[in-house]
C-alpha atoms as a PDB file:
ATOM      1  CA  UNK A   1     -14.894  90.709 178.293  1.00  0.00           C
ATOM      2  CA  UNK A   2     -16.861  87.678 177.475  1.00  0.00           C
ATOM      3  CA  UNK A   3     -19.043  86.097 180.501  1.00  0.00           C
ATOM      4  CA  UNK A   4     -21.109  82.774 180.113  1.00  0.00           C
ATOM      5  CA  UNK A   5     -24.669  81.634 180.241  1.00  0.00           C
ATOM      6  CA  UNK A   6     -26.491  81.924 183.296  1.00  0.00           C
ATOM      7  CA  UNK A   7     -26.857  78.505 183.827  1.00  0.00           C
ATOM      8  CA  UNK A   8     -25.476  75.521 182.576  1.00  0.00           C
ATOM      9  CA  UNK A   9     -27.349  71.994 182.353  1.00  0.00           C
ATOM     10  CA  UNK A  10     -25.580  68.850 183.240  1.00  0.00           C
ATOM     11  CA  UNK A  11     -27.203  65.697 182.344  1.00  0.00           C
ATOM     12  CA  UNK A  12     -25.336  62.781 182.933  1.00  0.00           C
ATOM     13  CA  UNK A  13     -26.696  59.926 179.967  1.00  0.00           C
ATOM     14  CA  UNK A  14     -26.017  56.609 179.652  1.00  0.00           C
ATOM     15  CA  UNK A  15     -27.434  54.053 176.390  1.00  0.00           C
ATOM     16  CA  UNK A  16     -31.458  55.235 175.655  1.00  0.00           C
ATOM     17  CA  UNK A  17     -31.063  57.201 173.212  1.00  0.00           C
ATOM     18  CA  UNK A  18     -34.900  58.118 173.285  1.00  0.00           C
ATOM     19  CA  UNK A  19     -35.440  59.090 176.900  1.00  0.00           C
ATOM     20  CA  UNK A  20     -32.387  61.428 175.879  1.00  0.00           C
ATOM     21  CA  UNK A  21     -34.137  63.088 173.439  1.00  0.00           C
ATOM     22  CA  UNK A  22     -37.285  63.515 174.896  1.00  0.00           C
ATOM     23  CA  UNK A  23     -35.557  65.448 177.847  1.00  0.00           C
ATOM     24  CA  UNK A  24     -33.701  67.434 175.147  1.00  0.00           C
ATOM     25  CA  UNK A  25     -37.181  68.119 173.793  1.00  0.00           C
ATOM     26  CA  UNK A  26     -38.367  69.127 177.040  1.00  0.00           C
ATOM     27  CA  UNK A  27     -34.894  71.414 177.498  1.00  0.00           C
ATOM     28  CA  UNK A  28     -35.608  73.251 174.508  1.00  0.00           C
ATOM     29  CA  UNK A  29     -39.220  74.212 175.562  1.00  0.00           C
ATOM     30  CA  UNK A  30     -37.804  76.051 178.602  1.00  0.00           C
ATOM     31  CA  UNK A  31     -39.543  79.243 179.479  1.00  0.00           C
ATOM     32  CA  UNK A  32     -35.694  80.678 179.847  1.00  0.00           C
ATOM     33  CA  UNK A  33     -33.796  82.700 177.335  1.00  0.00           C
ATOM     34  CA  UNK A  34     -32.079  80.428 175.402  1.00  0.00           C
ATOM     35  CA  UNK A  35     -28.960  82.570 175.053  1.00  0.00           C
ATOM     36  CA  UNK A  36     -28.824  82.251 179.017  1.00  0.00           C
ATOM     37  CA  UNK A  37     -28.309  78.680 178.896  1.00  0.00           C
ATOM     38  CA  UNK A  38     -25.844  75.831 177.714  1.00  0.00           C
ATOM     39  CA  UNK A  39     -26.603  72.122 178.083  1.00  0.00           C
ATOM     40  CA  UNK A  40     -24.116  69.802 178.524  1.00  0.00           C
ATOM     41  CA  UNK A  41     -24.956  66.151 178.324  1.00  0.00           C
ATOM     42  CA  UNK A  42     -22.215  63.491 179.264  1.00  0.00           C
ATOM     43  CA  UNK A  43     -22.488  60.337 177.707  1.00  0.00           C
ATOM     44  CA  UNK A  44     -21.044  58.245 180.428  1.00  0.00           C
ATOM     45  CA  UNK A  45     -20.166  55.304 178.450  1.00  0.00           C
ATOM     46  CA  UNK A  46     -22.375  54.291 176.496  1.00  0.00           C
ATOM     47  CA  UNK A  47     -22.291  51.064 173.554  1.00  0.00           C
ATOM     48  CA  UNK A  48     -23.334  53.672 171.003  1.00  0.00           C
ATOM     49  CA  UNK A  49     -22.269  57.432 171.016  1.00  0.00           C
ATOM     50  CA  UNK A  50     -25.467  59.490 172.088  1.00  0.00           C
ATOM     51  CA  UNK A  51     -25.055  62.369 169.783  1.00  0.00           C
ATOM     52  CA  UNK A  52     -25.580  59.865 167.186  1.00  0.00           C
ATOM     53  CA  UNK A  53     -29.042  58.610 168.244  1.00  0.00           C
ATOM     54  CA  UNK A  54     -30.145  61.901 168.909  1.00  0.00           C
ATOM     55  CA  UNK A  55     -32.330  63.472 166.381  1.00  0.00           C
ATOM     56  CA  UNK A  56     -32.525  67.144 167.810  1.00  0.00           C
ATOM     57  CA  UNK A  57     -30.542  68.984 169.990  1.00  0.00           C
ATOM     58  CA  UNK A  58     -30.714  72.558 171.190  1.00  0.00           C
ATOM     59  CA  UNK A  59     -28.712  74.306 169.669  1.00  0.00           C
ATOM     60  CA  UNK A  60     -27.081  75.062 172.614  1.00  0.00           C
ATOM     61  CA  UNK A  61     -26.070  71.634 173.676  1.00  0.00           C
ATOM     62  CA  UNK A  62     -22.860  70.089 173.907  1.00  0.00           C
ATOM     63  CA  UNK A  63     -21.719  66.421 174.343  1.00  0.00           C
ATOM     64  CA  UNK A  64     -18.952  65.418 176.005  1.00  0.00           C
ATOM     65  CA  UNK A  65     -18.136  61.712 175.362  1.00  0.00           C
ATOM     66  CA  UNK A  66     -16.260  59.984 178.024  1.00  0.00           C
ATOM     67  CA  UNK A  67     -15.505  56.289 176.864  1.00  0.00           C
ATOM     68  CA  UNK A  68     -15.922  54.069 180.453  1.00  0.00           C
ATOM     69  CA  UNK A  69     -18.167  55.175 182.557  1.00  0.00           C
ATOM     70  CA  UNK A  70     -16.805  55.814 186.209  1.00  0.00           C
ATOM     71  CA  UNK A  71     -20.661  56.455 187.638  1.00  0.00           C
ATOM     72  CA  UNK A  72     -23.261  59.169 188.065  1.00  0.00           C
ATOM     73  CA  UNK A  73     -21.420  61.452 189.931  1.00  0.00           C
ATOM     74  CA  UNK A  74     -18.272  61.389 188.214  1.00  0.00           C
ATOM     75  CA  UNK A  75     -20.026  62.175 185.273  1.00  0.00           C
ATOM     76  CA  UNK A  76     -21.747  65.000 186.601  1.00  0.00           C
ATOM     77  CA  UNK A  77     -18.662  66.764 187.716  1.00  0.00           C
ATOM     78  CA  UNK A  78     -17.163  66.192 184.223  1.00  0.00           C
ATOM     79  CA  UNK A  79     -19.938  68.117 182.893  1.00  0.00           C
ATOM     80  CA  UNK A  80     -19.223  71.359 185.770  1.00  0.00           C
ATOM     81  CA  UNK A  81     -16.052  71.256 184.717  1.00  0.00           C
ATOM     82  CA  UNK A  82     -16.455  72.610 181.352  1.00  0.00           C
ATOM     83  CA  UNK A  83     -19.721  74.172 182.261  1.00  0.00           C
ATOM     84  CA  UNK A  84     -19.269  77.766 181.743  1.00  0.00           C
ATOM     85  CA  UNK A  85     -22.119  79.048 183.366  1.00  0.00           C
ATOM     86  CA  UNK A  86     -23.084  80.837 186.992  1.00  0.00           C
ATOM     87  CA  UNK A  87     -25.271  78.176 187.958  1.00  0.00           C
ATOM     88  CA  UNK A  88     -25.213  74.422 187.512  1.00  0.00           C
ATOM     89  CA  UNK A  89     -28.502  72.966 187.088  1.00  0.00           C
ATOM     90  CA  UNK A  90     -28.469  68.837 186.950  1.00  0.00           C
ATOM     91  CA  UNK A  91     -30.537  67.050 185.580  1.00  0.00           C
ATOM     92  CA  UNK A  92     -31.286  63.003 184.897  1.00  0.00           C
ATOM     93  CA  UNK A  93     -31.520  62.034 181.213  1.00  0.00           C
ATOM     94  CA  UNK A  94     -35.052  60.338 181.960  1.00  0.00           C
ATOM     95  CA  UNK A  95     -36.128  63.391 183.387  1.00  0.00           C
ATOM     96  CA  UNK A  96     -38.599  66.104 181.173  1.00  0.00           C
ATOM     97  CA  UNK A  97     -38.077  69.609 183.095  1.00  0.00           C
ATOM     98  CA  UNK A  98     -41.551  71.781 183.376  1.00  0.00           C
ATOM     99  CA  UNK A  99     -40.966  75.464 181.425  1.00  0.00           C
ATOM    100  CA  UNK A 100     -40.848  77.097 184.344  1.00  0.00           C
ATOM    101  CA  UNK A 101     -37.818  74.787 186.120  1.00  0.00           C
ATOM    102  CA  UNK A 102     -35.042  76.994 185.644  1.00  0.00           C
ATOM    103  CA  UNK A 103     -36.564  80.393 186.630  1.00  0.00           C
ATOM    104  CA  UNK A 104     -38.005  78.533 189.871  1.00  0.00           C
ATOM    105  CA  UNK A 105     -34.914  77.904 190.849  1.00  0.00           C
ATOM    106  CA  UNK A 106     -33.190  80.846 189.989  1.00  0.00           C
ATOM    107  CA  UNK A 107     -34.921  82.521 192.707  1.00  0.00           C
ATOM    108  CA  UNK A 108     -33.243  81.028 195.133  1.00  0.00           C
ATOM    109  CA  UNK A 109     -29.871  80.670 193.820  1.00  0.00           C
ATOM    110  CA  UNK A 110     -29.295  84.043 193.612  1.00  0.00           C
ATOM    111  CA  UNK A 111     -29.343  84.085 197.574  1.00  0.00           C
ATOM    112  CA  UNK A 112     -26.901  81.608 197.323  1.00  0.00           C
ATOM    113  CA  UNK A 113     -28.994  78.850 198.307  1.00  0.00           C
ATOM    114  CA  UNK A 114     -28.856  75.273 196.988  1.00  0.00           C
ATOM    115  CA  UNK A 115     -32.350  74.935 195.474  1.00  0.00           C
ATOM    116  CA  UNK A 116     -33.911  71.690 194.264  1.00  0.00           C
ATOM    117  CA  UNK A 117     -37.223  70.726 192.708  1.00  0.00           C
ATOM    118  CA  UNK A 118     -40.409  68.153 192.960  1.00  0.00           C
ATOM    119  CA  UNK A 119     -39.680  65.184 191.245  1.00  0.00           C
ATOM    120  CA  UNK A 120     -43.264  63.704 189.699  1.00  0.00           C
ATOM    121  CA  UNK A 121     -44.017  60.076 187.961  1.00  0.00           C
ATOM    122  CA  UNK A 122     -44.504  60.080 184.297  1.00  0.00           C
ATOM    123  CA  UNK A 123     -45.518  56.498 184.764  1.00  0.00           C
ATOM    124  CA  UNK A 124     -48.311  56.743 186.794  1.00  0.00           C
ATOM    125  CA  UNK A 125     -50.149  53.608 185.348  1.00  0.00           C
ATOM    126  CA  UNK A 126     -46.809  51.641 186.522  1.00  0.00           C
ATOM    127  CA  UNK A 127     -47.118  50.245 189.782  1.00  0.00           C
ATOM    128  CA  UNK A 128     -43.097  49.639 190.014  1.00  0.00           C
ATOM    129  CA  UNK A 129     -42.633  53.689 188.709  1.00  0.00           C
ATOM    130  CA  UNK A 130     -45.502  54.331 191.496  1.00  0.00           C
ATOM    131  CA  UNK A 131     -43.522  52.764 194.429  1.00  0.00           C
ATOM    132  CA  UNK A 132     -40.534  54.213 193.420  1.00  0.00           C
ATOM    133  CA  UNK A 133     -42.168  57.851 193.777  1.00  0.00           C
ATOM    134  CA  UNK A 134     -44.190  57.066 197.240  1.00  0.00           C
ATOM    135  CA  UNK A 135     -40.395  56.289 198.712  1.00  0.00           C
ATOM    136  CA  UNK A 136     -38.920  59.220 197.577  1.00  0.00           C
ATOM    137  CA  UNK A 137     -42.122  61.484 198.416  1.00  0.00           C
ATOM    138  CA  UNK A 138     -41.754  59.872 201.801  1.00  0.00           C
ATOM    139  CA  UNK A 139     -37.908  61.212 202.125  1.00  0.00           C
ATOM    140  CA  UNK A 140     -38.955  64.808 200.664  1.00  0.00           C
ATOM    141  CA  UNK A 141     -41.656  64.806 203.339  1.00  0.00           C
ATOM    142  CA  UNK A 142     -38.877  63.384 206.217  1.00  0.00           C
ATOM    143  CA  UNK A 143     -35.758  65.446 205.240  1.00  0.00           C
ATOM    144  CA  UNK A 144     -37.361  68.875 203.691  1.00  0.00           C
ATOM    145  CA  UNK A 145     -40.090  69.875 206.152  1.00  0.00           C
ATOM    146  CA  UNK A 146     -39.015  73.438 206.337  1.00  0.00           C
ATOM    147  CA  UNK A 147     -38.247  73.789 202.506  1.00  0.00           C
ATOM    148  CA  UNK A 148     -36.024  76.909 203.557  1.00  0.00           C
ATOM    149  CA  UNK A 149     -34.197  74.510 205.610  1.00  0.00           C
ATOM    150  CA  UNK A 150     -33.992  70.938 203.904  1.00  0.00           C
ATOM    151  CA  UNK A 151     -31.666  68.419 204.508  1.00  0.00           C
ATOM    152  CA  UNK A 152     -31.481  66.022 200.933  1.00  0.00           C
ATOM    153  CA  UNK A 153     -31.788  67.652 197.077  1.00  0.00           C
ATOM    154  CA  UNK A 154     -31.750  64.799 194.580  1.00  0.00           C
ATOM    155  CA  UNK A 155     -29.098  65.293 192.262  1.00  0.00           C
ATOM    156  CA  UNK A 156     -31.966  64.224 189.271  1.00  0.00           C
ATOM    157  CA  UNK A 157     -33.117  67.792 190.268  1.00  0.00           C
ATOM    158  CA  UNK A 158     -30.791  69.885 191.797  1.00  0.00           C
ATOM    159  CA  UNK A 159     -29.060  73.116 191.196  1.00  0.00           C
ATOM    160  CA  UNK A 160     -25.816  74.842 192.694  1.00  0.00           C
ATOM    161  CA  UNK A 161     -23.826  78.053 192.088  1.00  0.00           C
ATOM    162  CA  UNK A 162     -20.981  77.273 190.465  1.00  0.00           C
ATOM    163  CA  UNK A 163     -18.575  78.942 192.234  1.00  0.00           C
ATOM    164  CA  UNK A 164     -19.924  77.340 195.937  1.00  0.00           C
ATOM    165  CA  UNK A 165     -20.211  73.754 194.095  1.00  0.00           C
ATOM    166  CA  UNK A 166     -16.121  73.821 192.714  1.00  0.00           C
ATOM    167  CA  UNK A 167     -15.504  74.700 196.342  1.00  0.00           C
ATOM    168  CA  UNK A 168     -17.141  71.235 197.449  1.00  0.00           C
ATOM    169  CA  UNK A 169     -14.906  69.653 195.055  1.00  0.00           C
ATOM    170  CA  UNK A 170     -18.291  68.621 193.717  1.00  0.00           C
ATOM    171  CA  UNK A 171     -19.598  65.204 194.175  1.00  0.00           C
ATOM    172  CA  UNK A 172     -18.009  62.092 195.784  1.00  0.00           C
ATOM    173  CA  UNK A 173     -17.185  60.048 192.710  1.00  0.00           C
ATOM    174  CA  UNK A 174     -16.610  57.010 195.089  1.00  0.00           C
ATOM    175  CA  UNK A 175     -20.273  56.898 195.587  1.00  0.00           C
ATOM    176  CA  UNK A 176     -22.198  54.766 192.785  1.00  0.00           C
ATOM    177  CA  UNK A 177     -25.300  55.838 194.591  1.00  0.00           C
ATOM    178  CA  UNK A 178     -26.208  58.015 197.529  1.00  0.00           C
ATOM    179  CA  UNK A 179     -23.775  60.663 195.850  1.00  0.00           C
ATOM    180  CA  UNK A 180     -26.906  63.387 196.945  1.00  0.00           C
ATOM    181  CA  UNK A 181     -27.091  62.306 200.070  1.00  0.00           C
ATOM    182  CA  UNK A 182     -23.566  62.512 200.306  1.00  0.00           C
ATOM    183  CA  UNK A 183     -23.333  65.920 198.809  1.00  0.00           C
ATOM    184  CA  UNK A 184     -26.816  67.383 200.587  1.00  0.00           C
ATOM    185  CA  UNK A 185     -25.029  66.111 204.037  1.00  0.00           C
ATOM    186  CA  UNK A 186     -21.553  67.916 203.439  1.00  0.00           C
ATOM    187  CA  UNK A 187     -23.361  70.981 202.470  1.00  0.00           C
ATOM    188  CA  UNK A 188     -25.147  71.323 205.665  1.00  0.00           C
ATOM    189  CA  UNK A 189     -21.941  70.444 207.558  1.00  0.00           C
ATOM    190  CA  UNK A 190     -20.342  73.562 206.034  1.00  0.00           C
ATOM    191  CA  UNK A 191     -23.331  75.200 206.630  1.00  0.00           C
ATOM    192  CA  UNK A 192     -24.683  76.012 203.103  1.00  0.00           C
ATOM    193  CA  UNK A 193     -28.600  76.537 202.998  1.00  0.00           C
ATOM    194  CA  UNK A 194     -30.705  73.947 201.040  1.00  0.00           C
ATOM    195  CA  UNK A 195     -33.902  74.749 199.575  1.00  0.00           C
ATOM    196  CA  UNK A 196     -36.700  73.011 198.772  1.00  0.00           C
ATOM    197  CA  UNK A 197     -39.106  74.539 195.458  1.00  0.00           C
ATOM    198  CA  UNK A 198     -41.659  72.141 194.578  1.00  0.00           C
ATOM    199  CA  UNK A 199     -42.646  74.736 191.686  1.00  0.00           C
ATOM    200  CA  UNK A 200     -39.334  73.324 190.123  1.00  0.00           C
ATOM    201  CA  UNK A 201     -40.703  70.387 189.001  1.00  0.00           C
ATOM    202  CA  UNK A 202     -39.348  67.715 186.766  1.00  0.00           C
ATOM    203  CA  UNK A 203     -41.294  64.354 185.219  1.00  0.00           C
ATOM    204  CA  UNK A 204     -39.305  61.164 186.076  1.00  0.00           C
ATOM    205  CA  UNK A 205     -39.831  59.694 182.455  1.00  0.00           C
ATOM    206  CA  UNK A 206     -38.368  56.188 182.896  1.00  0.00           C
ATOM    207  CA  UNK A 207     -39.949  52.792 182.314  1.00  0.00           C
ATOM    208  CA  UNK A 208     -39.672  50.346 185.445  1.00  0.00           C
ATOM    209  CA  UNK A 209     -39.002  46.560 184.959  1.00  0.00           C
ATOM    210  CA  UNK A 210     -38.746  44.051 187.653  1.00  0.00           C
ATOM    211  CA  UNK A 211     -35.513  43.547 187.836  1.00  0.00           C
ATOM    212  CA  UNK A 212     -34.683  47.066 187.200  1.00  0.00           C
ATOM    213  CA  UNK A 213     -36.657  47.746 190.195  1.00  0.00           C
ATOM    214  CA  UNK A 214     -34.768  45.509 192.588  1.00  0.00           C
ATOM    215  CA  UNK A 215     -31.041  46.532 191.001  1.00  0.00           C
ATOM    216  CA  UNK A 216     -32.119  50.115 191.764  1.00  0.00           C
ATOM    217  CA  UNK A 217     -33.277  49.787 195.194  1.00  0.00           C
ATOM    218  CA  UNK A 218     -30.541  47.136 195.848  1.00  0.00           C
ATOM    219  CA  UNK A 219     -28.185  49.545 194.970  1.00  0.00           C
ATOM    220  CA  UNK A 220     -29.258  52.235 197.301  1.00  0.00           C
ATOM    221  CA  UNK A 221     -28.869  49.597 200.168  1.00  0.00           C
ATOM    222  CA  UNK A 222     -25.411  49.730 199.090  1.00  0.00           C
ATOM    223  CA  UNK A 223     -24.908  53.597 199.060  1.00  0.00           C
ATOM    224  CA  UNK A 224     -26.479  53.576 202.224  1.00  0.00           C
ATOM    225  CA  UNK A 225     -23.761  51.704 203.789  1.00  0.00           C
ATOM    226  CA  UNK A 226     -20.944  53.643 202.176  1.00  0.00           C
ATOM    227  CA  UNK A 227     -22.781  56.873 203.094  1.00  0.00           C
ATOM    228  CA  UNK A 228     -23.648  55.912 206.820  1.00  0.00           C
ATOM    229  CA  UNK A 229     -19.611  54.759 206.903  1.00  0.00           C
ATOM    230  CA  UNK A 230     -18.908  58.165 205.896  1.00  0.00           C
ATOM    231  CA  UNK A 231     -21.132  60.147 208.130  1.00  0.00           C
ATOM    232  CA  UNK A 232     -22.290  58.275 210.790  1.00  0.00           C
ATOM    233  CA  UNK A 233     -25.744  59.607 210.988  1.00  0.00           C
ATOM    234  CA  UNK A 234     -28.616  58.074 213.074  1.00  0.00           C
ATOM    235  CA  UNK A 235     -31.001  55.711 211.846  1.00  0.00           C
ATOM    236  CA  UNK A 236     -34.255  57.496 211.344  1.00  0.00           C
ATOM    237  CA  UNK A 237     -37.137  56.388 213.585  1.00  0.00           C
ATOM    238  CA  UNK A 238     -39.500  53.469 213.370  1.00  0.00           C
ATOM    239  CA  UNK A 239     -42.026  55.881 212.392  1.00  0.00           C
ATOM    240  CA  UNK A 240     -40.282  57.094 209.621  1.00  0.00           C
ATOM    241  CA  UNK A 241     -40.622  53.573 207.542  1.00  0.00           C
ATOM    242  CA  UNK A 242     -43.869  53.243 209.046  1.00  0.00           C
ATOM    243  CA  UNK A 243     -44.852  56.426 207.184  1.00  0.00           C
ATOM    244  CA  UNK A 244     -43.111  55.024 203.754  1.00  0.00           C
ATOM    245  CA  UNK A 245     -45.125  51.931 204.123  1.00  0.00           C
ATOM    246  CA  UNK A 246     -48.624  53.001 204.411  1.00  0.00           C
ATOM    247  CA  UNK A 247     -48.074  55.830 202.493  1.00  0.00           C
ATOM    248  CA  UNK A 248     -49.689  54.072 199.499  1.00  0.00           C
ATOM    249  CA  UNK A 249     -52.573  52.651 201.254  1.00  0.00           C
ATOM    250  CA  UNK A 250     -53.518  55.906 202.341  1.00  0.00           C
ATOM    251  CA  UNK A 251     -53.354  57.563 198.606  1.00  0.00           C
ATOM    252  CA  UNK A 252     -54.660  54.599 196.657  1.00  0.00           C
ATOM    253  CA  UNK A 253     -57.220  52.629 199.026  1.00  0.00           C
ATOM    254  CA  UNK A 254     -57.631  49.299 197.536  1.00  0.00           C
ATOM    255  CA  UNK A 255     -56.139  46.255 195.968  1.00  0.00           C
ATOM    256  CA  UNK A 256     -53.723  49.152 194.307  1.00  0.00           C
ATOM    257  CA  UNK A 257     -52.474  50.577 197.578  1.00  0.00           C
ATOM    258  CA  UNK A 258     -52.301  47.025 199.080  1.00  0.00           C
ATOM    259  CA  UNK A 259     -49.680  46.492 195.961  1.00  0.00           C
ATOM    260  CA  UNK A 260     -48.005  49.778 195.995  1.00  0.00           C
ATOM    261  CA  UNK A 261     -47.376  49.400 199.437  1.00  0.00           C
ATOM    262  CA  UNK A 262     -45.814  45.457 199.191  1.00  0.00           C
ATOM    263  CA  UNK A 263     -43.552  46.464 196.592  1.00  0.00           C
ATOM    264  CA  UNK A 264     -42.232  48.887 199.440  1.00  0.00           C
ATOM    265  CA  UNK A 265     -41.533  46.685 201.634  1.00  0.00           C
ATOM    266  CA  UNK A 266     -39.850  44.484 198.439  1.00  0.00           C
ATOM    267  CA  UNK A 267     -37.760  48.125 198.228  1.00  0.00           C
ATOM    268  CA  UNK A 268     -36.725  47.912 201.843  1.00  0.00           C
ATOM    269  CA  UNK A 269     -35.972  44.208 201.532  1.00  0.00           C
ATOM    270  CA  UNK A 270     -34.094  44.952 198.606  1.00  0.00           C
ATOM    271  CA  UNK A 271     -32.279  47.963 199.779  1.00  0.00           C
ATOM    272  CA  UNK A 272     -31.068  45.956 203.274  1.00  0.00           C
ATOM    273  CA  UNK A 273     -29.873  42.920 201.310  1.00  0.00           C
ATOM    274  CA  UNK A 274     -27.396  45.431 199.587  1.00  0.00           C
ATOM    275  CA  UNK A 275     -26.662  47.271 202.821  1.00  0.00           C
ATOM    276  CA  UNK A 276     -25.505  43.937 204.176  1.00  0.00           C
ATOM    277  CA  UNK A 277     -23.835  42.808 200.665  1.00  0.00           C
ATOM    278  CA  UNK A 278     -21.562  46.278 200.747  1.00  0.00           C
ATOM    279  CA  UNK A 279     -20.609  45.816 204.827  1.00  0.00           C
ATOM    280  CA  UNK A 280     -19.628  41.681 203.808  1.00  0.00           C
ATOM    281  CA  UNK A 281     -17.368  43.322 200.834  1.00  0.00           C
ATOM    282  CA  UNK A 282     -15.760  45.803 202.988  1.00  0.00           C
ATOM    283  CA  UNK A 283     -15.473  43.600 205.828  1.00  0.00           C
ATOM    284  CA  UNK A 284     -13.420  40.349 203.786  1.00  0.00           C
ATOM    285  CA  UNK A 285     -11.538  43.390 201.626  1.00  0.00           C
ATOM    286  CA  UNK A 286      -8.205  44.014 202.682  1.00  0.00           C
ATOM    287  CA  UNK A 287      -7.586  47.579 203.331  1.00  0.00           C
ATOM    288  CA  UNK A 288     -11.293  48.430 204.726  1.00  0.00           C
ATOM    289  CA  UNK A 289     -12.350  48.460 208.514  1.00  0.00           C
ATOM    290  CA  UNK A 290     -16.028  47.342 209.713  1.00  0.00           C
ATOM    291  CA  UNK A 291     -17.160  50.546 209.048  1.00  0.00           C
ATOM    292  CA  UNK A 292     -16.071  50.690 205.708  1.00  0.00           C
ATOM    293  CA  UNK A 293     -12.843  53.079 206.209  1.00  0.00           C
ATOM    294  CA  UNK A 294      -9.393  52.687 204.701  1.00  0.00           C
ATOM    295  CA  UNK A 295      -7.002  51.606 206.979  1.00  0.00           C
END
């Protein structure tokens, strides 16, 4: 009887084409036996189909088209569900994975564990990229400090048996963002173990504009409310944003931690103006309590 790869590799894609490829690139370099892994890349709407604007392609990659796009997370679980493999390994399309990524992780899959991996800049002459990766260093740090016990995986890095991830019915597709911290959250609730392997590294690859910078961090505001209405954690202490703030100065002493660290707090202001914008919505659309609940 027939069995599948070992692991299959989901990478949800939308438009750019060449941040595609280069994480293809990177794919194909993996230090993994190739006949042990599929790629599946979901283009999740975009103008132009991606398998046309890319130039190379494992061999082992297939693209699944899918004509609006519903979201991250939707498209992810369109991807598992053709994925053949034991494992599901996802990945971001502006993401290069290290050769060693997949065999990092395997470790601790094979416990049954939910492993995910460092996340480093590729930009690190950007000062927007750089903020980006002192917030979410700042949450690794918070949430994962017993890596044998974490609390959040990004889903840009992130990989789940197969079998234990269908069971979770996969990820929220109501969530634009926050879908990890949605999915980390309901894991732990069911009492799965999450695992933290910084040897699983991956190279965010992804230029940062201004505006691109606020929509992003805008946006999280905005999972944050739907995931807070869904889970009703605590907020995390003072401290805790404290840390995120001065978490540049301390690395990069100098006008470029003094800038680092005020487009931070631009992140924060950014992320609690769409916090508020997503309670208004819920709160003047019919059908949606305070919290954010159907009625």
């Amino acid at each position: 009887m027939a069995t599948g790869p070992r692991f299959s590799v989901v990478v949800p894609a939308r438009d750019r084409g060449d941040s595609l490829q280069r994480c293809l690139l990177a794919l194909d370099c993996l230090d993994y036996p190739t006949s042990e892994v599929e790629i599946i890349v979901v283009d999740d709407g975009s103008r132009a189909p991606l398998e046309r604007q890319v130039v190379h392609a494992p061999p082992n990659t297939t693209f699944l088209r899918v004509p609006v796009s519903h979201g991250p997370a939707d498209a992810r679980n369109r991807g598992a569900a053709i994925a053949r493999g034991t494992y599901l390994a996802f990945l971001d399309s502006d993401c290069l994975a290290c050769p060693g990524w997949l065999g990092a992780l395997e470790r601790h899959l094979e416990s049954g564990a939910i492993a995910g991996g460092r996340i480093a800049n590729g930009n690190p002459d950007s000062l927007l990229a750089s903020a980006t990766m002192t917030i979410l260093d700042a949450v690794y740090r918070h949430y994962n400090r017993s890596r044998e016990d974490s609390r959040f995986l990004a889903a840009a890095n992130v990989a789940v048996p197969a079998s234990t991830f269908r069971e979770m019915r996969g990820f929220d597709p109501e969530f634009l963002t926050s879908e990890d911290r949605d999915f980390s959250e309901r894991c732990a609730q069911r009492g799965l173990r999450l695992v933290y392997v910084p040897d699983a590294f991956v190279t965010h690859d992804s230029p940062v504009g201004a505006l691109r910078f606020w929509r992003r961090h805008y946006g999280y505001g905005r999972g944050a409310f739907r995931f807070r209405s869904s889970h009703l954690p605590r907020l995390e202490p003072g401290a805790f944003y404290w840390s995120m703030l001065t978490q540049a100065w301390r690395e990069s002493p100098g006008e470029r931690g003094v800038a680092l660290g005020l487009l931070v707090l631009l992140s924060q202001v950014a992320s609690a103006l769409g916090y508020a914008a997503e309670w208004l919505r819920r709160r003047f659309t019919r059908g949606y309590t305070l919290t954010g609940r159907r009625v």
